[in-house]
Protein backbone atom coordinates (compact mmCIF):
# COMPACT_ATOMS: atom_id res chain seq x y z
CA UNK A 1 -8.54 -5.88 -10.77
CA UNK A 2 -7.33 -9.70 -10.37
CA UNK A 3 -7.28 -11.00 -7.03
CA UNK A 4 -3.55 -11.98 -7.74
CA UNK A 5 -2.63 -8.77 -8.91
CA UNK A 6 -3.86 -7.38 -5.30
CA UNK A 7 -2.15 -9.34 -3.45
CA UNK A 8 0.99 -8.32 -5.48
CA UNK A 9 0.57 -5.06 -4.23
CA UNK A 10 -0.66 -6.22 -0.77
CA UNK A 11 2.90 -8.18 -0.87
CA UNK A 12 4.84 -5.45 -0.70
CA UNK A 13 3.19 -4.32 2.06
CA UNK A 14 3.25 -7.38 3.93
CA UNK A 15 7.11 -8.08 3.30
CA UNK A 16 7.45 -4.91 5.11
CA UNK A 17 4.94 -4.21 7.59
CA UNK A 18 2.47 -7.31 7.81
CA UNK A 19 -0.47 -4.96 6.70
CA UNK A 20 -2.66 -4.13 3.12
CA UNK A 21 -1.45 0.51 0.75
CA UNK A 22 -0.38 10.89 0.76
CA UNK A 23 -0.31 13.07 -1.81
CA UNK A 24 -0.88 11.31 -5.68
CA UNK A 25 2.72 11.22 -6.98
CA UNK A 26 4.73 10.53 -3.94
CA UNK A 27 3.45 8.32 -0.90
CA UNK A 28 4.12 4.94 -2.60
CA UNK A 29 8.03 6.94 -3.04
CA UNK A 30 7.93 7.59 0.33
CA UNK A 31 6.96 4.48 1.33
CA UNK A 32 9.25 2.51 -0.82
CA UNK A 33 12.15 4.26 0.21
CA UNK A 34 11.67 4.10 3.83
CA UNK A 35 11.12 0.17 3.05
CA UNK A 36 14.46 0.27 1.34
CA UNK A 37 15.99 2.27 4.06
CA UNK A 38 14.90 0.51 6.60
CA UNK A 39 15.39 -3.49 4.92
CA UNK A 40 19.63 -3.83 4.64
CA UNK A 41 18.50 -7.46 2.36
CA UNK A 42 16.92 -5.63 -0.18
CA UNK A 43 19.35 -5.07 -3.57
CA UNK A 44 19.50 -1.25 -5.29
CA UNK A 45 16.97 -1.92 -7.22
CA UNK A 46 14.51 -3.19 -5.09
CA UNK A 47 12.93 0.76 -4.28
CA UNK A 48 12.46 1.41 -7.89
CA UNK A 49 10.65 -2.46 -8.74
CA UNK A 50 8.71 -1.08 -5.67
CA UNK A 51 7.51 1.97 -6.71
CA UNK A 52 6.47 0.34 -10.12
CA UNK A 53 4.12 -2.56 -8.33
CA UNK A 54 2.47 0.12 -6.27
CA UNK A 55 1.82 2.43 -9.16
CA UNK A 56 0.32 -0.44 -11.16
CA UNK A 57 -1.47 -1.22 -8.62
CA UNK A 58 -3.12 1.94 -7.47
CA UNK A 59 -3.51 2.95 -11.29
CA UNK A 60 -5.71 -0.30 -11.82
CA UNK A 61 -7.72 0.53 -8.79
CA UNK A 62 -8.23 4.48 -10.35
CA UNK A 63 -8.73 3.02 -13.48
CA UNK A 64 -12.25 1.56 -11.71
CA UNK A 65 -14.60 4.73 -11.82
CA UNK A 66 -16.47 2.95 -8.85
CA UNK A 67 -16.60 5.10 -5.62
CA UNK A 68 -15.52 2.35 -3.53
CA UNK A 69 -12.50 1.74 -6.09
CA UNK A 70 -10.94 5.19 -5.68
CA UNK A 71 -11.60 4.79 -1.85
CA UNK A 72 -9.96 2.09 -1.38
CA UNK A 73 -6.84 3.43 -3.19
CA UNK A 74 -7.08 6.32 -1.00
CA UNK A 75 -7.05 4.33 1.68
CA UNK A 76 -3.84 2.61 0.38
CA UNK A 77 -2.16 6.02 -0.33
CA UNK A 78 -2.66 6.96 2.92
CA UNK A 79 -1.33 3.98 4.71
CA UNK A 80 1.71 4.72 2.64
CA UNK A 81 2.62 7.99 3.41
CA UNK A 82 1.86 7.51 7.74
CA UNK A 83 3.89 4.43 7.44
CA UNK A 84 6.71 6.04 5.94
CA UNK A 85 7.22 8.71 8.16
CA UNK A 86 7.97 6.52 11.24
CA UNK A 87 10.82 5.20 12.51
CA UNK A 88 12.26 1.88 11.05
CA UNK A 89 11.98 0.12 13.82
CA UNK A 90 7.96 0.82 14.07
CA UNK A 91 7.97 1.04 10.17
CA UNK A 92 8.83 -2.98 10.70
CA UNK A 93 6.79 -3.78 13.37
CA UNK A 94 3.56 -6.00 12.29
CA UNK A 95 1.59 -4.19 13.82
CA UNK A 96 3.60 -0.21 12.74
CA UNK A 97 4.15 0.02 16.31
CA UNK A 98 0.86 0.52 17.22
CA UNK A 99 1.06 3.52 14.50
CA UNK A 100 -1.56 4.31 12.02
CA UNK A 101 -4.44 2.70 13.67
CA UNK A 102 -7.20 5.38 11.67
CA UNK A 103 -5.08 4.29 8.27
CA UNK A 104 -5.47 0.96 8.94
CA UNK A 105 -9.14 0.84 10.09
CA UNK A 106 -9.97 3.05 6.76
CA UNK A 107 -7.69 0.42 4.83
CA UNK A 108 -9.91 -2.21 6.29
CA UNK A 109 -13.23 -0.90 5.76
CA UNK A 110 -12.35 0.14 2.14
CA UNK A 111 -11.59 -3.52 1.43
CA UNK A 112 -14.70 -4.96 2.73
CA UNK A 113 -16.89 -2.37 1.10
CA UNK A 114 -15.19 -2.86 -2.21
CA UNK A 115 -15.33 -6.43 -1.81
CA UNK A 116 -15.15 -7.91 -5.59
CA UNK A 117 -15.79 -4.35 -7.27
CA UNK A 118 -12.45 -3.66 -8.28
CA UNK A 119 -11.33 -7.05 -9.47
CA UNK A 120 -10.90 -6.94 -13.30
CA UNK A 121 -13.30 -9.16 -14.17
CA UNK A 122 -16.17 -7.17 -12.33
């Protein structure tokens, strides 16, 4: 996966929460509705363009049979679905309110070991 495309998907994210990413089918839902719940600026159809950016991007990163690939979209998932069960005021916070710290830290670590492994050109 591109680089740009990544950081499409880390976008989202960081609009939101200042951060990088559950059960298959419904944490980026969850997540994209508590961002829309939680962000009055954001129009109607801001949840569903949501959604559709996570999906690609999680889909490219399954798409990559490597081990470190479907990690690291695990590791997305899951940041996800603890990030959209808090509060909005911690779901806002840079840092999740000091929230999620193991979701993070497994975030983190399945970046650096997937490195350039799941760009597109790899």
């Amino acid at each position: 996966m591109k680089r740009a495309t990544l950081a499409s998907v880390a976008s989202v994210v960081a609009a939101v929460v200042v951060v990088a990413v559950v059960a298959a089918g419904c944490g980026d839902q969850s997540f994209c509705a508590k961002r829309q719940e939680c962000d009055s600026k954001l129009n109607d159809d801001d949840e569903a363009v949501c959604v559709q950016t996570v999906d690609q991007g999680i889909n490219m990163l399954r798409a990559n049979h490597e081990s470190e690939c479907q990690e690291l979209a695990d590791a997305q998932l899951a940041l996800f679905a603890c990030s959209s069960g808090l509060s909005c005021s911690d779901f806002k916070d840079a840092n999740l309110g000091g929230n999620c710290d193991d979701q993070k830290a497994q975030l983190k670590d399945a970046e650096n070991a997937a490195g350039n492994l799941c760009n597109e050109d790899h």
